[in-house]
Protein backbone atom coordinates (compact mmCIF):
# COMPACT_ATOMS: atom_id res chain seq x y z
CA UNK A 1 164.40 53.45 77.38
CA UNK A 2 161.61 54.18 75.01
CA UNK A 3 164.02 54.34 72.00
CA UNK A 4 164.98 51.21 73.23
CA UNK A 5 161.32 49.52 72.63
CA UNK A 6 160.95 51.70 69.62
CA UNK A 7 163.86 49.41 68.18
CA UNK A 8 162.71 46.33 69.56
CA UNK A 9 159.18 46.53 68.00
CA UNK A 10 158.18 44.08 64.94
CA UNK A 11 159.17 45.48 61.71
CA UNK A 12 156.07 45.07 60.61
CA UNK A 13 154.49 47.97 63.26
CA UNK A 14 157.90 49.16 62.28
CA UNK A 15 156.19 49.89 59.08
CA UNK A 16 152.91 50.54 59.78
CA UNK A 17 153.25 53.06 62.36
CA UNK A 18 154.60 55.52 60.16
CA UNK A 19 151.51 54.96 57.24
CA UNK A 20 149.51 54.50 59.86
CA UNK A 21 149.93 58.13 61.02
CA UNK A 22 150.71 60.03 57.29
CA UNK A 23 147.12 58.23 56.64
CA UNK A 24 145.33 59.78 59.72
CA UNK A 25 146.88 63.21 58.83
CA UNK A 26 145.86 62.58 55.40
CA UNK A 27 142.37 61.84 55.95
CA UNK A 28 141.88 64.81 59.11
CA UNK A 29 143.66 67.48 56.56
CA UNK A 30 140.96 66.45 53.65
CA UNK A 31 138.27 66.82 56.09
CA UNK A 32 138.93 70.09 57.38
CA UNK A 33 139.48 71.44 54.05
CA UNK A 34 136.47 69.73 52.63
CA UNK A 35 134.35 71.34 55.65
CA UNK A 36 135.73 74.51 55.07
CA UNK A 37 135.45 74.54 51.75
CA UNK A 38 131.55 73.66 52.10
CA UNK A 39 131.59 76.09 54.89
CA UNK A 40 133.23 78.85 52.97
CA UNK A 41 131.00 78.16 49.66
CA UNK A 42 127.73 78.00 51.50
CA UNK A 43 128.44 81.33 53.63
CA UNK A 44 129.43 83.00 49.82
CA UNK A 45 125.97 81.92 48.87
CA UNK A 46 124.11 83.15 52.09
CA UNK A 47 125.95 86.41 51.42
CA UNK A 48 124.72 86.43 47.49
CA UNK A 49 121.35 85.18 48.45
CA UNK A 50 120.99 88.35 51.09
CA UNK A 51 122.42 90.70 48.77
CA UNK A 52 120.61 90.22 45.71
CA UNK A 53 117.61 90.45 48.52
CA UNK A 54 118.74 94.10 49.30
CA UNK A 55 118.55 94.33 45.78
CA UNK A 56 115.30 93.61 45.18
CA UNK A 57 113.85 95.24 48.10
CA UNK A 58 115.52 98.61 46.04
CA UNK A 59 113.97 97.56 43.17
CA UNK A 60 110.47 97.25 44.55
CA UNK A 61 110.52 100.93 45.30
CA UNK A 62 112.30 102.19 41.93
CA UNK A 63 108.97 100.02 41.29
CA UNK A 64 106.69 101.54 42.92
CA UNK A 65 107.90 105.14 42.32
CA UNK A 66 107.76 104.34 38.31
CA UNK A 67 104.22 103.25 39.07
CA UNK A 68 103.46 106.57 41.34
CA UNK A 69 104.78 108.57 38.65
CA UNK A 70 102.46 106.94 35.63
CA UNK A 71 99.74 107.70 37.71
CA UNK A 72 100.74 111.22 38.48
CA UNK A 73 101.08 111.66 34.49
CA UNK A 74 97.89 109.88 33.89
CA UNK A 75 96.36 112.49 35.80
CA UNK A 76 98.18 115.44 34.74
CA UNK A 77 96.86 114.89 31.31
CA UNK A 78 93.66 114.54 31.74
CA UNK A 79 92.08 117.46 30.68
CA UNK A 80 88.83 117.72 32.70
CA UNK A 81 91.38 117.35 36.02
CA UNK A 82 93.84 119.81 34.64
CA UNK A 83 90.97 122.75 33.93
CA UNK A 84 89.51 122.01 37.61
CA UNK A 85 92.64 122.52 38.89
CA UNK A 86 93.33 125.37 37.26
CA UNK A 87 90.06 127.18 38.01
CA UNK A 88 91.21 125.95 41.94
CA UNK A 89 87.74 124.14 41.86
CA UNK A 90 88.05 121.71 44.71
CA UNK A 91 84.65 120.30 44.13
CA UNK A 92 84.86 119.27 40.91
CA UNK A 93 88.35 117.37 41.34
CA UNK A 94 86.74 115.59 44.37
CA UNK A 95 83.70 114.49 42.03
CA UNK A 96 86.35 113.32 39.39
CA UNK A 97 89.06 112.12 41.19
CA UNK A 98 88.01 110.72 44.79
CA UNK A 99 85.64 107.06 43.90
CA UNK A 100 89.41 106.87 41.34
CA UNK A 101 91.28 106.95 44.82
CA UNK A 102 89.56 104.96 47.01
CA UNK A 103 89.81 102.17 44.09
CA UNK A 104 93.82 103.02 44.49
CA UNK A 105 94.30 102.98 47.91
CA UNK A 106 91.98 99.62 48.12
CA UNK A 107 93.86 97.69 45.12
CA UNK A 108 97.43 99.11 44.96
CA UNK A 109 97.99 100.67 48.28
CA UNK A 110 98.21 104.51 47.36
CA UNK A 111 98.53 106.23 50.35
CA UNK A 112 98.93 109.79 49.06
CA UNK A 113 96.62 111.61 46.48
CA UNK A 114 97.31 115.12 46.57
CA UNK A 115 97.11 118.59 44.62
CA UNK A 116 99.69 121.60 45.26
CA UNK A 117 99.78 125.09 44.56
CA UNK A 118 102.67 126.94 43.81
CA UNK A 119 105.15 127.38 45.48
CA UNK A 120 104.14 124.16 47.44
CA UNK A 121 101.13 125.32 49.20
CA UNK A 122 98.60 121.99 50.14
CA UNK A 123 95.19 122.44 47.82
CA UNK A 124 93.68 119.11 48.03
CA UNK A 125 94.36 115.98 49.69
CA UNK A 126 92.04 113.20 48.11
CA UNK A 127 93.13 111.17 51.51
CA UNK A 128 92.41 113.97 54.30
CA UNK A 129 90.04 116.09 52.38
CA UNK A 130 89.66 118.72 55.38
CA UNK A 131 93.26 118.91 55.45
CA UNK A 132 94.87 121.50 53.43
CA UNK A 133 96.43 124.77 53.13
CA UNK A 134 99.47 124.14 54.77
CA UNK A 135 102.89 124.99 52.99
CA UNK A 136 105.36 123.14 52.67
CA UNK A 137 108.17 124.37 50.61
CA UNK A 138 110.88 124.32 53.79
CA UNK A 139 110.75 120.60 53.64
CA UNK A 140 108.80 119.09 50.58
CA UNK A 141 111.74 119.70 48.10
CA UNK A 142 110.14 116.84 44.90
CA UNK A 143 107.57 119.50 45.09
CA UNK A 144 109.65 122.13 44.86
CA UNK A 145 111.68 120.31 42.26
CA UNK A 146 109.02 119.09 40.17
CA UNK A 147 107.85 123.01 40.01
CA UNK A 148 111.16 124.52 38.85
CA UNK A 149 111.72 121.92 36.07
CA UNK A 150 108.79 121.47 34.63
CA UNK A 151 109.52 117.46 34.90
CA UNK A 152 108.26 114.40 37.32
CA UNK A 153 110.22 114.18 40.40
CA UNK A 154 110.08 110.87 42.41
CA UNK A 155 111.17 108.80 44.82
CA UNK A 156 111.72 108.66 48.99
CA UNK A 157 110.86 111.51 51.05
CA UNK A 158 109.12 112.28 54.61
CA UNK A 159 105.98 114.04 54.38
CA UNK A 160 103.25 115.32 56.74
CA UNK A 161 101.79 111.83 56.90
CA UNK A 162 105.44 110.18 57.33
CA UNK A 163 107.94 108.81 55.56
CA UNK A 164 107.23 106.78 51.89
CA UNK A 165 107.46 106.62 47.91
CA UNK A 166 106.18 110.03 46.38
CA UNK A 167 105.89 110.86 42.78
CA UNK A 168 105.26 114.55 41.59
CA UNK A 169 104.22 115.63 38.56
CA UNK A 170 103.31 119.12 36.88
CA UNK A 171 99.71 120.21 36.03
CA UNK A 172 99.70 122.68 32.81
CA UNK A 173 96.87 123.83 31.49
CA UNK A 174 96.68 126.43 28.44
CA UNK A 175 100.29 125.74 28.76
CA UNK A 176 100.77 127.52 31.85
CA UNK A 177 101.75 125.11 34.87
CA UNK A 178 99.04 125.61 37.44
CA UNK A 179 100.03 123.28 40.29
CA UNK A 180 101.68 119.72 40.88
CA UNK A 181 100.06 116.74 41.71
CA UNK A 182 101.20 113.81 43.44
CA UNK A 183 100.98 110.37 44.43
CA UNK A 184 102.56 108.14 47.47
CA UNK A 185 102.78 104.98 48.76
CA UNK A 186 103.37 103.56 52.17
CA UNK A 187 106.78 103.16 53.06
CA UNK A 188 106.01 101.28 56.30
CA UNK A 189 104.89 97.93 57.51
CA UNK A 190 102.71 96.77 54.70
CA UNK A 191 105.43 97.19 52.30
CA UNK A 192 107.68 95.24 54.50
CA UNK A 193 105.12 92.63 55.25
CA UNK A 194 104.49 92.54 51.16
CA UNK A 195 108.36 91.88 51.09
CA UNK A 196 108.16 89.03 53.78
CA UNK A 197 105.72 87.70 52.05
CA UNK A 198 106.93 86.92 48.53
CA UNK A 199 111.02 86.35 50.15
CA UNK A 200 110.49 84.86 53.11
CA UNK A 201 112.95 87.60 55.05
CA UNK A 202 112.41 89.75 57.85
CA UNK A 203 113.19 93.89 57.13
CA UNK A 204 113.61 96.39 59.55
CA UNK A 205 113.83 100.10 58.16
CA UNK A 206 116.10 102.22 60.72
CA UNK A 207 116.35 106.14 60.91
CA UNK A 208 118.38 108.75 62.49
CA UNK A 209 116.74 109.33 66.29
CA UNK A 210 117.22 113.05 65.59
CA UNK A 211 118.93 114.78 62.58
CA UNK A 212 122.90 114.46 63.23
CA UNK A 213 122.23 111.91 65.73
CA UNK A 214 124.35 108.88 64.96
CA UNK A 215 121.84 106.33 66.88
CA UNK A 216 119.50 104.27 64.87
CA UNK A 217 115.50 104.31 65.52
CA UNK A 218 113.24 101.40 64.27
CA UNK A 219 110.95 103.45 61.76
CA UNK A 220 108.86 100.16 60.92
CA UNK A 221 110.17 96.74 61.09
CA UNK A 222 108.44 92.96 60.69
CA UNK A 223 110.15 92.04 63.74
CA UNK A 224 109.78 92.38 67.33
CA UNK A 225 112.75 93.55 68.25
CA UNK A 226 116.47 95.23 66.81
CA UNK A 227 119.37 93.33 65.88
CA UNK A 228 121.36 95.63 63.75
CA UNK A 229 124.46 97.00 66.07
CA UNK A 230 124.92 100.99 66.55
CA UNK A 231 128.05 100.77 64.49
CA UNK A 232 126.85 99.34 61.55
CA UNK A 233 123.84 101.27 61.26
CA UNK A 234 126.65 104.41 61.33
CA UNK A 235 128.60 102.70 58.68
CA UNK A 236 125.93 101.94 55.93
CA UNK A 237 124.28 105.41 56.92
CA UNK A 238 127.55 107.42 56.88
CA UNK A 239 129.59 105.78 53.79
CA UNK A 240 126.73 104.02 52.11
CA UNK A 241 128.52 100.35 52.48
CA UNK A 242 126.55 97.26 52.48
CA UNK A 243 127.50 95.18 55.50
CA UNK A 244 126.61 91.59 56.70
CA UNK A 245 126.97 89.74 60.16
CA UNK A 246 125.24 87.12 62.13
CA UNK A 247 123.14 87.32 65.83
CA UNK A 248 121.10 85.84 67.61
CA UNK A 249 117.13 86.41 67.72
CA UNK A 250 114.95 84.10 70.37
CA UNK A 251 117.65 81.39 70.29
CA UNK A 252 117.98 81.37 66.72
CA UNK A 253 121.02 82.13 64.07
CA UNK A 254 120.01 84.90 61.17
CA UNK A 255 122.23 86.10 58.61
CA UNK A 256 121.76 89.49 58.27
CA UNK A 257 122.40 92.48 55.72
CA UNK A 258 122.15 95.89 56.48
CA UNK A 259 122.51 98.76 53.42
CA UNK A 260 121.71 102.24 52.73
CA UNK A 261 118.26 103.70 51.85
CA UNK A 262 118.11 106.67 49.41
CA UNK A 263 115.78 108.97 48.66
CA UNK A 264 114.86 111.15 45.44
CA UNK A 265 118.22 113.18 45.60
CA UNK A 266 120.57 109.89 46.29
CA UNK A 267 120.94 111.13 49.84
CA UNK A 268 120.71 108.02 52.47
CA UNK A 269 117.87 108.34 54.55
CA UNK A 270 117.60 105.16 56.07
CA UNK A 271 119.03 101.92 56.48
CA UNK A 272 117.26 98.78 55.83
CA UNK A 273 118.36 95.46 57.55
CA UNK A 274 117.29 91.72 55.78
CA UNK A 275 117.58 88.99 58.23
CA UNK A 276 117.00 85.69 57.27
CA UNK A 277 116.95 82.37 59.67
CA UNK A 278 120.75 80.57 59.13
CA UNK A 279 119.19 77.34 60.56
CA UNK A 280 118.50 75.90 57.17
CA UNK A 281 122.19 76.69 56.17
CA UNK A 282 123.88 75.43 59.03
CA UNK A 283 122.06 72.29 58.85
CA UNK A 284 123.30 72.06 55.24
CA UNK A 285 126.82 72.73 56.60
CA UNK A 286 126.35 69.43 59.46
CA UNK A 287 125.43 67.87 56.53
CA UNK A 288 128.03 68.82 54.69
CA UNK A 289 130.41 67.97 57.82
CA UNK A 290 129.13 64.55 58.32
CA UNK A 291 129.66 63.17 55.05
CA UNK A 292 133.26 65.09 54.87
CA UNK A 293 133.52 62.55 57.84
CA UNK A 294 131.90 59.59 56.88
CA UNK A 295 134.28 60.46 53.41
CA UNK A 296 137.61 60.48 55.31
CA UNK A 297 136.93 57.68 57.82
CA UNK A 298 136.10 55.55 54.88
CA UNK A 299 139.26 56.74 53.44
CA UNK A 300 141.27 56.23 56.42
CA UNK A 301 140.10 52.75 57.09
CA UNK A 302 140.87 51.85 53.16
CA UNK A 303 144.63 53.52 53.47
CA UNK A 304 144.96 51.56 56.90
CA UNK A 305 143.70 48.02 55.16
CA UNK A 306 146.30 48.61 52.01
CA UNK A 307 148.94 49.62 54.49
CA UNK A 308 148.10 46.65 56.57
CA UNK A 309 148.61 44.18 53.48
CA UNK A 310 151.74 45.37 51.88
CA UNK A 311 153.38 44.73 55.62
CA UNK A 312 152.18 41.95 55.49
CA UNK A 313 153.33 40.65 52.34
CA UNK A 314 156.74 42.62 52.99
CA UNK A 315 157.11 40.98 56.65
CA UNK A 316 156.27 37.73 54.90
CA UNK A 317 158.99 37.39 52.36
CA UNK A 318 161.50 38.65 55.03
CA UNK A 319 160.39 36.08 57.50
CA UNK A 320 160.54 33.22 54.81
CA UNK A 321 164.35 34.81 54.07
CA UNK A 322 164.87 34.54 57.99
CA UNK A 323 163.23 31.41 58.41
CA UNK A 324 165.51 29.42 55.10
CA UNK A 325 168.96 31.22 56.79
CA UNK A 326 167.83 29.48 59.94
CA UNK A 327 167.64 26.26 58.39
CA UNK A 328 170.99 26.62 56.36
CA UNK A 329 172.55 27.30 59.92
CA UNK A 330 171.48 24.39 61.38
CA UNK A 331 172.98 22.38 58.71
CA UNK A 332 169.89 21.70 56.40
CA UNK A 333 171.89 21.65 52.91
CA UNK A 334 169.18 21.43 51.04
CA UNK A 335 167.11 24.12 52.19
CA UNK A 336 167.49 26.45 49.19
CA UNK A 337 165.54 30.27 49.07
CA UNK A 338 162.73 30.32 46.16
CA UNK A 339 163.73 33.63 44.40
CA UNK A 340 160.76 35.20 44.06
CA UNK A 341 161.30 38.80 42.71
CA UNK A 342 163.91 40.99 41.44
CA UNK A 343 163.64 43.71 44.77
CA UNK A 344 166.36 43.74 47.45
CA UNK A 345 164.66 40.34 48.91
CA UNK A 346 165.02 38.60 46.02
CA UNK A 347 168.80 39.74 45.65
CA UNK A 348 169.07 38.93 49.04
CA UNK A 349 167.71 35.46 48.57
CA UNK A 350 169.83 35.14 45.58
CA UNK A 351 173.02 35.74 47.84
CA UNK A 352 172.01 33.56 50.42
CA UNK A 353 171.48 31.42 47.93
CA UNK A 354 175.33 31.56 46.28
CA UNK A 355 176.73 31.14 49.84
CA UNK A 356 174.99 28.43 50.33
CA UNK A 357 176.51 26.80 47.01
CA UNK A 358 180.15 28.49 48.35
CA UNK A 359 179.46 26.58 51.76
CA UNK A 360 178.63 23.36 49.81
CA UNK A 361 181.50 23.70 47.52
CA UNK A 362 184.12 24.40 50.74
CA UNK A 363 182.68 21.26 52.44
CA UNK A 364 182.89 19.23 49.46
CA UNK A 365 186.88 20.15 49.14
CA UNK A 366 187.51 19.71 52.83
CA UNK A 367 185.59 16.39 52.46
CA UNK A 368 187.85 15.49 49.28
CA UNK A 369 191.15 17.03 50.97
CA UNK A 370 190.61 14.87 54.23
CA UNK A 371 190.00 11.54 52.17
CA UNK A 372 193.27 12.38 50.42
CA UNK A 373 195.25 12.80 53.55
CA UNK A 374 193.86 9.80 54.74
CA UNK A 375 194.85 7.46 51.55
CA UNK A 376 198.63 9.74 51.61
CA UNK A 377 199.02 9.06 55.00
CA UNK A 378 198.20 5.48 54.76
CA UNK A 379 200.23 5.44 51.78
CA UNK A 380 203.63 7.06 53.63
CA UNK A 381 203.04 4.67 56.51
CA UNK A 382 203.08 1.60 54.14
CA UNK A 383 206.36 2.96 52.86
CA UNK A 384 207.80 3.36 56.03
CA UNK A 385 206.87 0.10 56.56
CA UNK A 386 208.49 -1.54 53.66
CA UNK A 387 211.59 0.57 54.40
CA UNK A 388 211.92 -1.25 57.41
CA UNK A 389 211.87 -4.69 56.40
CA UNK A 390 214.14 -3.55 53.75
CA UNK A 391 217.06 -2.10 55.85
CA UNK A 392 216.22 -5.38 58.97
């Protein structure tokens, strides 16, 4: 039954129908490849953006361990410091060396300024001056690095006053090395803050809860709570990958990287997690979306218009064929086809045309035939006729 109406439709939906539908398809596949397209090129971006973030957060310490370490050699060489040290004169480097620290830790953020005695034994800490004498070879190993080279040794490492960027240099004096000294910075929130600050991205620095403890502990963060998943934290710590993924924080979508943390020795120590609000991209990505739309609506209402007007003009020609055979059949003799193209309508035309002039030609032969069997007939009877009187 519905095959039925199918072929009793107008040709002209006949036609359309079909467009109609290869145009929709045609305009819903360009938008969904056009969206994800957008999509997939704006996510690659995010990604980049993040990662090159990662990046420079590494950076900054390299940074700020280059700059620990110039000031560690800057002291080193002076020579009124070195001879102090040497002579183990705790006064005198404190008269030297402590209104030079305070200036530090109020202008660049040095945390750390502090002498050592071999083999890593605490002498003089320009930042707790009543606290020293402590050793610390078991677990201060850019001291005990520094000492056995002869060379400056720097980068991440937990000390008595936590975790951050230490530089350690030798002291010689006479040639003989008398000590180390070194320099650190905070590795905690003002850092992060500092990063915040110039990027606009949240960090969160996650350690080990306990040493061969594969669960993650917020050692300082710019956030107020954790959004980097148990697993990943084990993955960047463990194989040192860079990962990304997406969460929620207070009802809002961040885009987050999380990557390993090393410390002077290459060894991961920490992983730190950039998170930056997605908001911004994903109303790029509507954006994106609604003039894809807008794009293939436009498109599909153009495709439907063209569509529309070669039926028409294709129905037309077929009904002015229809319409001209109608005529011919109800006897109009005159009612000739204008040929109008060379297509199958026009050869149609044409051979409606020709039987036309074949119908013509037929009727004008029966026509002639049936006036010559009229004058024949008339002609036989007038000779019958005369036979008649001829033979009476």
């Amino acid at each position: 039954m519905k095959l039925a109406r199918l072929h009793n439709i107008s040709l002209k939906w006949k036609l359309l129908i079909p467009f109609l539908f290869l145009a929709s398809m045609g305009a819903t596949a360009l938008f969904a490849v056009s969206y994800r397209f957008q999509a997939s090129l704006i996510h690659v971006n995010e990604a980049e953006r993040l990662r090159n973030q990662y990046q420079y957060f590494l950076n900054d310490i390299d940074f700020k361990t280059n700059m620990a370490m110039s000031l560690a050699y800057l002291v080193a060489g002076n020579p009124d410091v070195a001879e102090a040290f040497a002579k183990r004169d705790r006064k005198r480097l404190i008269d030297l060396l402590h209104p030079a620290y305070q200036r530090l830790n109020q202008d660049l953020g040095v945390k750390q300024f502090h002498f050592h005695v071999p083999p890593a034994t605490s002498f003089l800490r320009l930042h707790a001056l009543d606290e020293y004498g402590e050793r610390m070879e078991a677990y201060r190993h850019t001291i005990n690095k520094a000492r056995e080279t002869g060379s400056g040794v720097g980068g991440l490492e937990r000390g008595v006053f936590g975790f951050g960027i230490r530089s350690v240099v030798p002291v010689f004096y006479d040639e003989k090395q008398v000590g180390t000294v070194e320099f650190g910075l905070s590795f905690e929130e003002p850092l992060l803050e500092d990063f915040k600050k110039n990027y606009g991205s949240d960090l969160t620095l996650y350690v080990q809860e306990e040493l061969g403890v594969n669960r993650p502990k917020v050692f300082s963060s710019t956030l107020d709570k954790a959004l980097l998943p148990i697993e990943l934290f084990n993955q960047a710590f463990n194989t040192g990958e860079v990962v990304f993924h997406t969460a929620k924080l207070d009802g809002r979508d961040m885009a987050i990287i999380a990557g390993p943390v090393r410390d002077f020795s290459s060894k991961v120590v920490a992983v730190v997690e950039i998170s930056v609000d997605r908001s911004p991209t994903l109303a790029l990505l509507k954006r994106y979306g609604t003039i894809a739309v807008v794009i293939g609506l436009a498109g599909l209402a153009l495709s439907i218009s063209f569509v529309w007007f070669i039926s028409v003009m294709f129905t037309r020609r077929i009904e002015e064929v229809v319409q001209a055979a109608d005529q011919i059949a109800a006897g109009h003799r005159d009612a000739r086809i204008a040929v109008k193209s060379a297509d199958e309508l026009g050869t149609m035309a044409r051979a409606i045309n020709e039987m036309l002039t074949s119908l013509e030609e037929s009727r004008r032969k029966v026509r002639d035939y049936a006036q010559n069997l009229e004058l024949m007939v008339e002609h036989r009877t007038h000779a019958l006729k005369e036979s008649e009187k001829t033979y009476l």
